[in-house]
Every structure is written in structure tokens, then in C-alpha cells.
C-alpha atoms as a PDB file:
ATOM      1  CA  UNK A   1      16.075  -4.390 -12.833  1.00  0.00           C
ATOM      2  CA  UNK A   2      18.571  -2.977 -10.882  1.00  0.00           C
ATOM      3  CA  UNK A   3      18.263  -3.365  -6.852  1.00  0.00           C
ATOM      4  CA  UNK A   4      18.173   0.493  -6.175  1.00  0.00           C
ATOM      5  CA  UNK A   5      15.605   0.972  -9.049  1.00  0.00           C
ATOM      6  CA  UNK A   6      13.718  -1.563  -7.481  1.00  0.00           C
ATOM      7  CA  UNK A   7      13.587  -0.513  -4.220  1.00  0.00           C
ATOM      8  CA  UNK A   8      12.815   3.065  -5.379  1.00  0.00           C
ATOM      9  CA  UNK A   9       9.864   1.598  -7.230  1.00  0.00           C
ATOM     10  CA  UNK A  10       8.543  -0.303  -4.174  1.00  0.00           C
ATOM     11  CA  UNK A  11       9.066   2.638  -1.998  1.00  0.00           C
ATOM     12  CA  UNK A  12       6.648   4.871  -4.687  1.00  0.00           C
ATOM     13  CA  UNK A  13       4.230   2.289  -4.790  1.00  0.00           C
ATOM     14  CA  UNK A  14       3.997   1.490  -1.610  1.00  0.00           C
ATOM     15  CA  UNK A  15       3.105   5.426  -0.994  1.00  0.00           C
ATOM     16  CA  UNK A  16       1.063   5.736  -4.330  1.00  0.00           C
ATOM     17  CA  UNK A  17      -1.545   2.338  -3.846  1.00  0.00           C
ATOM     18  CA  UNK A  18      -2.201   3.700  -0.439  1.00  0.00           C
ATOM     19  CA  UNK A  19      -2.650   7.367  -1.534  1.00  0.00           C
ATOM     20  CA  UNK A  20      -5.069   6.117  -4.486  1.00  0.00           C
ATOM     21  CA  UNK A  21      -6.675   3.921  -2.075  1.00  0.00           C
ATOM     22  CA  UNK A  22      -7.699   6.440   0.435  1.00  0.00           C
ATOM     23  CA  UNK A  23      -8.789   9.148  -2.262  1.00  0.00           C
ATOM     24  CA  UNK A  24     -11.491   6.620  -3.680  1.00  0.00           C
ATOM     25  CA  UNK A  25     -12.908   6.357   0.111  1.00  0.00           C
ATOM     26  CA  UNK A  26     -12.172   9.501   1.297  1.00  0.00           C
ATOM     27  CA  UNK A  27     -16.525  10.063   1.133  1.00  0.00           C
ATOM     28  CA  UNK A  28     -16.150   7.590   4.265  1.00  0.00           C
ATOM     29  CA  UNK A  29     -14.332  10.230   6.699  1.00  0.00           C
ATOM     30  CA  UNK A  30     -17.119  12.142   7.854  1.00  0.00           C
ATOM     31  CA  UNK A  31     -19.734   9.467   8.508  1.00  0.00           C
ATOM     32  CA  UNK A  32     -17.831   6.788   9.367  1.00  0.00           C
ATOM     33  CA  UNK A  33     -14.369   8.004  10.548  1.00  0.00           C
ATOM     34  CA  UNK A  34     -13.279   4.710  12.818  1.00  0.00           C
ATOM     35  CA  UNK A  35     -14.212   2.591   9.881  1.00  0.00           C
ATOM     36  CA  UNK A  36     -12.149   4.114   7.195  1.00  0.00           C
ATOM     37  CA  UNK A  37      -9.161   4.165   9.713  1.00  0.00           C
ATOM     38  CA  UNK A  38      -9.833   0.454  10.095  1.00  0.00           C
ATOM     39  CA  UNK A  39     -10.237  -0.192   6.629  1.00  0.00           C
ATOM     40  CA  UNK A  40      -6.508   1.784   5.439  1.00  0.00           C
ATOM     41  CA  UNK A  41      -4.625   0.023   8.625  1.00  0.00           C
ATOM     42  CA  UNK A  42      -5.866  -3.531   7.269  1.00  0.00           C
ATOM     43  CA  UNK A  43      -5.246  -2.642   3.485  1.00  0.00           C
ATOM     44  CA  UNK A  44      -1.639  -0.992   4.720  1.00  0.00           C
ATOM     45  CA  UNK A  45      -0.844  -4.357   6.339  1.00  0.00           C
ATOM     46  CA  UNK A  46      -1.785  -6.611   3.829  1.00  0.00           C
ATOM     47  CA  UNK A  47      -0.329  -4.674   1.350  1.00  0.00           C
ATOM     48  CA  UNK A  48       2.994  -4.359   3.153  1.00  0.00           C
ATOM     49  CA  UNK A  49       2.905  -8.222   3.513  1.00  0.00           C
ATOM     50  CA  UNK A  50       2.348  -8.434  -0.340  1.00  0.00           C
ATOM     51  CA  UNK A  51       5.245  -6.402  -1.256  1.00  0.00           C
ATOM     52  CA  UNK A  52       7.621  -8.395   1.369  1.00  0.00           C
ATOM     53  CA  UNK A  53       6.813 -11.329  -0.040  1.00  0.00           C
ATOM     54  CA  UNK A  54       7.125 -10.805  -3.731  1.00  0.00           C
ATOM     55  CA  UNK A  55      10.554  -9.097  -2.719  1.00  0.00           C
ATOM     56  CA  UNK A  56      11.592 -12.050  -0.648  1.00  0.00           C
ATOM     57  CA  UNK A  57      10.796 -14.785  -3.138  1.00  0.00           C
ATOM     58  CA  UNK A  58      11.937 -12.806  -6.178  1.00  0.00           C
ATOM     59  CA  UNK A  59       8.713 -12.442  -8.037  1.00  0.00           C
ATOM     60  CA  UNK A  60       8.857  -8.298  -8.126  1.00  0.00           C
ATOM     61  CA  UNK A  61      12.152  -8.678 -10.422  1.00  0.00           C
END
């Protein structure tokens, strides 16, 4: 795969995991607003790390 391609792909991903992500707990926003925020910075993180990594040791060509 190409490098643009590939960093187009990443980029949708990394909006589209996120976006899924936060739709399945989005019943968590009224009663327990802090912990949802919590819950997307920590899965944002770690998958931002995940992506970096595969990128960097070439296991998302």
C-alpha cells in the first residue's frame, strides 16, 4: 500500500474506532459524565500509541 493511502486510512480509522467507541457508551453521559470522559481520553491514548507503533515498526503495511 501506497504511503498516502495509508496514511489516509489511519487518519479514518483513527476518527472511525473512536466514533464507534463512544456511540456504544454514549448511555454513560448522563449518569456518569466524568467517567465516560475518562474512559474515551484513556482509549484515545492507547489507541493513538497502537497506531504509532504499528506505523513505526511497519506492521500496518
Amino acid at each position: 500500500m501506497g504511503k498516502t493511502v495509508r496514511l489516509i486510512v489511519y487518519g479514518v480509522l483513527i476518527w472511525l474506532i473512536p466514533f464507534a467507541f463512544a456511540f456504544a457508551l454514549f448511555r454513560l453521559r448522563a449518569d456518569w459524565r466524568t467517567l465516560l470522559g475518562s474512559v474515551m481520553a484513556v482509549f484515545a491514548a492507547n489507541l493513538a500509541s497502537a497506531f504509532a507503533a504499528s506505523s513505526r515498526t511497519g506492521q500496518g503495511s
